[in-house]
N, C-alpha and C. Protein backbone atom coordinates (compact mmCIF):
# COMPACT_ATOMS: atom_id res chain seq x y z
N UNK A 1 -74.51 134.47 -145.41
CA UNK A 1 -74.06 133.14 -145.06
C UNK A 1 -72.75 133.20 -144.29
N UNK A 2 -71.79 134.50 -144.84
CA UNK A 2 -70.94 133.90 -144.06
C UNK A 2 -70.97 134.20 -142.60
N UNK A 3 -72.06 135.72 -142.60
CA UNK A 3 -72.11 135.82 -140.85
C UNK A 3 -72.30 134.72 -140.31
N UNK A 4 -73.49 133.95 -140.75
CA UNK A 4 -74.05 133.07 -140.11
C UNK A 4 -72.79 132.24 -139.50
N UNK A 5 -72.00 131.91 -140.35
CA UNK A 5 -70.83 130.73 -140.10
C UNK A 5 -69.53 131.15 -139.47
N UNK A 6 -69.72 132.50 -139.07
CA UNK A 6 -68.99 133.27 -138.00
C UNK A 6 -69.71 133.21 -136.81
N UNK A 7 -70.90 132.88 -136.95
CA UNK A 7 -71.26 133.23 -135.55
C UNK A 7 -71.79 131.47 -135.08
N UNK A 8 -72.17 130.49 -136.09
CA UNK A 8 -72.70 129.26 -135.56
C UNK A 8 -70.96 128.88 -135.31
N UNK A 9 -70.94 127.80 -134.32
CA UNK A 9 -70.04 126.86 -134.54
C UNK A 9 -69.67 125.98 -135.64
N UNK A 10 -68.81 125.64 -136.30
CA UNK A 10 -68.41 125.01 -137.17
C UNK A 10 -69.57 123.62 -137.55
N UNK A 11 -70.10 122.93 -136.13
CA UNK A 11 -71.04 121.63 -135.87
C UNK A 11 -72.54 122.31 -136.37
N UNK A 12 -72.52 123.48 -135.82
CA UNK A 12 -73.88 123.71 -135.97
C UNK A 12 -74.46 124.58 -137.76
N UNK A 13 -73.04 125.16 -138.15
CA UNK A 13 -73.63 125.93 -139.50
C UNK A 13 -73.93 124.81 -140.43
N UNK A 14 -73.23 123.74 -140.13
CA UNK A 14 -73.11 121.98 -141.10
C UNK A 14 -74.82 121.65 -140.89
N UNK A 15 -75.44 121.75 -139.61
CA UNK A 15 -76.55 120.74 -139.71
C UNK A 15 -77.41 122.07 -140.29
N UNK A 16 -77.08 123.08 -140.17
CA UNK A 16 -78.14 124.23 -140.68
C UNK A 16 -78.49 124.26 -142.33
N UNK A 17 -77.12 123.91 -142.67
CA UNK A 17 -76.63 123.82 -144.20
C UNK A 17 -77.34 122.15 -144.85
N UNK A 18 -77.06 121.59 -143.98
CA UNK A 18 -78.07 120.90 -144.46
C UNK A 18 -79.23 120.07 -144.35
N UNK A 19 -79.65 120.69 -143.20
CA UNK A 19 -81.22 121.02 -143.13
C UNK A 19 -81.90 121.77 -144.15
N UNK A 20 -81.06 123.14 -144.00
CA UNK A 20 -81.70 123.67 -145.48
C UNK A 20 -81.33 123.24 -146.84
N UNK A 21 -80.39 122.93 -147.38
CA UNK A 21 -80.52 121.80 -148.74
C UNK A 21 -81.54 121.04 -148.71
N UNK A 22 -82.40 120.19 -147.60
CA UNK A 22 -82.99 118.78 -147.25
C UNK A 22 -84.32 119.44 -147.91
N UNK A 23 -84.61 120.73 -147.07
CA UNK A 23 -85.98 121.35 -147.09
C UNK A 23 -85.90 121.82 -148.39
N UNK A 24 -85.16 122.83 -149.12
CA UNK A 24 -84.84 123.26 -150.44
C UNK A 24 -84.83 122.12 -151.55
N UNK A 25 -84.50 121.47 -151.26
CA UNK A 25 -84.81 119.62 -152.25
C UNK A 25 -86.29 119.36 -152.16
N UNK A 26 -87.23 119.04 -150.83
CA UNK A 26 -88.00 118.80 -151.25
C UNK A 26 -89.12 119.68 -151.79
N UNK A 27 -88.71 120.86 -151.61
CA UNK A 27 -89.94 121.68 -152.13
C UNK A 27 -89.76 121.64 -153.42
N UNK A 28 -89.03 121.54 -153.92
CA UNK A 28 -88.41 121.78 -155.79
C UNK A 28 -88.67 120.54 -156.46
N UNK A 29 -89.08 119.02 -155.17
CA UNK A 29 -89.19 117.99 -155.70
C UNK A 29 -91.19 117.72 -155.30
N UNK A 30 -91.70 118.57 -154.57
CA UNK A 30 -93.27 118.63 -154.54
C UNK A 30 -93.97 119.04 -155.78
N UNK A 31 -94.90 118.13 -155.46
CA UNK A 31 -95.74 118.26 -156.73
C UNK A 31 -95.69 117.43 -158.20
N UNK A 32 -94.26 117.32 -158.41
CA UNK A 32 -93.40 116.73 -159.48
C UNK A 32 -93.97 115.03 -160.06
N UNK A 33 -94.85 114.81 -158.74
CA UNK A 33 -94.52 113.40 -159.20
C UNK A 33 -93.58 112.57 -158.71
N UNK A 34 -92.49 112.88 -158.63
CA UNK A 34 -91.65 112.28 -157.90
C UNK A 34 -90.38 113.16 -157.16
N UNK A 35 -89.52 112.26 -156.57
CA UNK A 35 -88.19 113.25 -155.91
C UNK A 35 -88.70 113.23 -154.61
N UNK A 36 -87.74 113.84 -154.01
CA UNK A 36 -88.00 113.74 -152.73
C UNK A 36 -89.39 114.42 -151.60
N UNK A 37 -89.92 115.19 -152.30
CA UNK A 37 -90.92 115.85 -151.75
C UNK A 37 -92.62 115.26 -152.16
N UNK A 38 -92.54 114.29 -152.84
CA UNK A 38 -93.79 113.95 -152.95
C UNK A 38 -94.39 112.60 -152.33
N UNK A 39 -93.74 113.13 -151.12
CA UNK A 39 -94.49 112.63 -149.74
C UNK A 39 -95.55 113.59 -149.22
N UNK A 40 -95.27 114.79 -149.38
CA UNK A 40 -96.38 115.48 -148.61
C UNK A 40 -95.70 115.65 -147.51
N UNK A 41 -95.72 117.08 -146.68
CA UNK A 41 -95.33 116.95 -145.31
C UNK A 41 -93.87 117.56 -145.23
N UNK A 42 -93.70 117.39 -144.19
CA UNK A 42 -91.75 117.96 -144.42
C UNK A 42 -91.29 117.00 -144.26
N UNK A 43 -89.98 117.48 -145.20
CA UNK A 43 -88.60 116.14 -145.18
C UNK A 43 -87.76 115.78 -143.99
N UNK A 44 -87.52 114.55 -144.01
CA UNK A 44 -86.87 113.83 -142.73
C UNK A 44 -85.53 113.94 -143.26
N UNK A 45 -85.12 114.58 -142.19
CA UNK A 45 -83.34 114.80 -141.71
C UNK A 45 -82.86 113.80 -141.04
N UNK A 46 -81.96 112.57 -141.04
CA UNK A 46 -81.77 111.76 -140.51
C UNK A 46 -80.55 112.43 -139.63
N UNK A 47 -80.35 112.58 -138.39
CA UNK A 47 -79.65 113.70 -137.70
C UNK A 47 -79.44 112.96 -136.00
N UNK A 48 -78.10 112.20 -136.23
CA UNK A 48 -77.60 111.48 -135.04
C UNK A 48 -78.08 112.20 -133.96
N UNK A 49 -77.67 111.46 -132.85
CA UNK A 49 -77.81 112.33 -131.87
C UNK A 49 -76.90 113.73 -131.51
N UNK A 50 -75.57 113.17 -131.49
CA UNK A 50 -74.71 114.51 -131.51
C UNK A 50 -75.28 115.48 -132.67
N UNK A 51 -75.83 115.35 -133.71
CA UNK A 51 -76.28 116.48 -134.39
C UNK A 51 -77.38 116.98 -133.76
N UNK A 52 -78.15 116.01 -133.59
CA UNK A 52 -79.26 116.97 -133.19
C UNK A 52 -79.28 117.66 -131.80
N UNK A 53 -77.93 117.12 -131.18
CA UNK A 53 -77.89 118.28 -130.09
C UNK A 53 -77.39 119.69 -130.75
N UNK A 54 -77.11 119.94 -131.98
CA UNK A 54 -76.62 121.15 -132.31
C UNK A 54 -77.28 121.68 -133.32
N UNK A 55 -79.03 121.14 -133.44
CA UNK A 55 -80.03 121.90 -133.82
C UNK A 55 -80.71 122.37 -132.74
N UNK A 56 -79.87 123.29 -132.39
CA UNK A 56 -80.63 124.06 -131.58
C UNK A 56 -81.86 125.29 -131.60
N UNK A 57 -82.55 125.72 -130.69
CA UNK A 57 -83.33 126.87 -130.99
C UNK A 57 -82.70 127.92 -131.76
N UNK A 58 -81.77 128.24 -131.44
CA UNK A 58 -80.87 129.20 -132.32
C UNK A 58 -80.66 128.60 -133.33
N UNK A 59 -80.32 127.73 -134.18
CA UNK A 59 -80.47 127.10 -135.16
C UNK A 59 -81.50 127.22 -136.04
N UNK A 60 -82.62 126.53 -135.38
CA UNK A 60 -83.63 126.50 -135.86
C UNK A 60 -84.79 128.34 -136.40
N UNK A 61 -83.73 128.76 -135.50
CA UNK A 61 -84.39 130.18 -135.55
C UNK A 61 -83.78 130.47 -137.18
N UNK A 62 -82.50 130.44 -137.16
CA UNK A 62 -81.73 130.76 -138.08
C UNK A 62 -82.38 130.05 -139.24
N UNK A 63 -82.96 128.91 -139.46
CA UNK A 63 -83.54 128.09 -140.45
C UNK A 63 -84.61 128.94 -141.05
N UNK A 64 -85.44 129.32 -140.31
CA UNK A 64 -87.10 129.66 -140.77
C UNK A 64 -86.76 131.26 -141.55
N UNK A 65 -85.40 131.78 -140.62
CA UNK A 65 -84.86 133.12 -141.31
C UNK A 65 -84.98 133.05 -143.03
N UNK A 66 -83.32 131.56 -142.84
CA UNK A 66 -83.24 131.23 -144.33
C UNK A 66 -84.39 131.00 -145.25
N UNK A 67 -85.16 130.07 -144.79
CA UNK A 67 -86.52 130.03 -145.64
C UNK A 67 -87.04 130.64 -146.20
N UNK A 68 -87.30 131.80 -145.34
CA UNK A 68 -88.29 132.96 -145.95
C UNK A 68 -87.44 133.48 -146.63
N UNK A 69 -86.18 133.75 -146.82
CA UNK A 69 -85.55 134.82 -147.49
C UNK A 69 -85.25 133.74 -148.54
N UNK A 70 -85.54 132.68 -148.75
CA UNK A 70 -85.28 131.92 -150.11
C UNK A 70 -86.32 132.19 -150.49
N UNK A 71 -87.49 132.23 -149.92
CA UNK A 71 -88.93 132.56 -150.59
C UNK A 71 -89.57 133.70 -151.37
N UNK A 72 -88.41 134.64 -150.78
CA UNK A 72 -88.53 135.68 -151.65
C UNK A 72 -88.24 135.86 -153.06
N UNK A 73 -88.83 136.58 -153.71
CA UNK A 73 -88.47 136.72 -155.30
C UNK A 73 -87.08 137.47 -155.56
N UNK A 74 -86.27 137.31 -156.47
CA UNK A 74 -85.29 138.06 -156.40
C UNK A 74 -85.28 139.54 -156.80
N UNK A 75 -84.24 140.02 -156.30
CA UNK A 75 -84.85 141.75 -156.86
C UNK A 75 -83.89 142.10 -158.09
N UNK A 76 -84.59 142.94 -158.73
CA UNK A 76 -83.86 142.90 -160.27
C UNK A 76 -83.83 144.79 -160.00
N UNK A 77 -82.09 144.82 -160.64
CA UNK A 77 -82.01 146.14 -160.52
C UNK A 77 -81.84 146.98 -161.65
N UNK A 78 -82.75 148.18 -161.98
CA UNK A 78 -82.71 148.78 -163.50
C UNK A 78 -81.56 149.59 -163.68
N UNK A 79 -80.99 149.15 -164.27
CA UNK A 79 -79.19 150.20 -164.79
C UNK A 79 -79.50 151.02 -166.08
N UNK A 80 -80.17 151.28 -166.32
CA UNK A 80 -80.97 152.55 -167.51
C UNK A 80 -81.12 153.34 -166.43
N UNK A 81 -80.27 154.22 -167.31
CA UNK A 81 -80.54 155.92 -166.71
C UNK A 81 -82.21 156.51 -166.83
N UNK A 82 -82.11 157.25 -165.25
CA UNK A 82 -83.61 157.50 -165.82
C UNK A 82 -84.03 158.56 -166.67
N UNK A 83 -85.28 158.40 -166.94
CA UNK A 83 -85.71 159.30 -168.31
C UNK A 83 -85.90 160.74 -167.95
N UNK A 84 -85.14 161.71 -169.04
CA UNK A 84 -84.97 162.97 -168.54
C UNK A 84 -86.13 163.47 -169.13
């Protein structure tokens, strides 16, 4: 994260950050019954115009990155010595 926010502009790591909260909300809220995701579909970012000039392709590239690497399972590391 913090590369990311070394390398986006200050305007653009903001709409990335929360684009991905928006998307991360509704998947956690699908299925549920209620919350924000049980619309079906992806969640609407309400994103002025000056923002959405700074969702850019690069942005957006950077988004689908984050995604998948939230999608991943976490990795668990064994600190037991191994068996002699």
């Amino acid at each position: 994260m913090e590369a990311l926010q070394r390398r986006l502009s200050p305007g653009q790591f903001i709409v990335l950050m929360r684009a991905f909260n928006a998307c991360r909300a509704a998947r956690a809220g699908a299925g549920t019954g209620s919350g924000p995701g049980t619309g079906g579909g992806a969640p609407h970012l309400g994103l002025a115009s000056g923002e959405q000039e700074l969702f850019t392709p690069e942005v957006q590239s950077e988004m689908l990155t984050l995604m998948g690497l939230a999608e991943q399972p976490a990795l668990r590391v064994d600190r037991r010595p191994p068996a002699a």
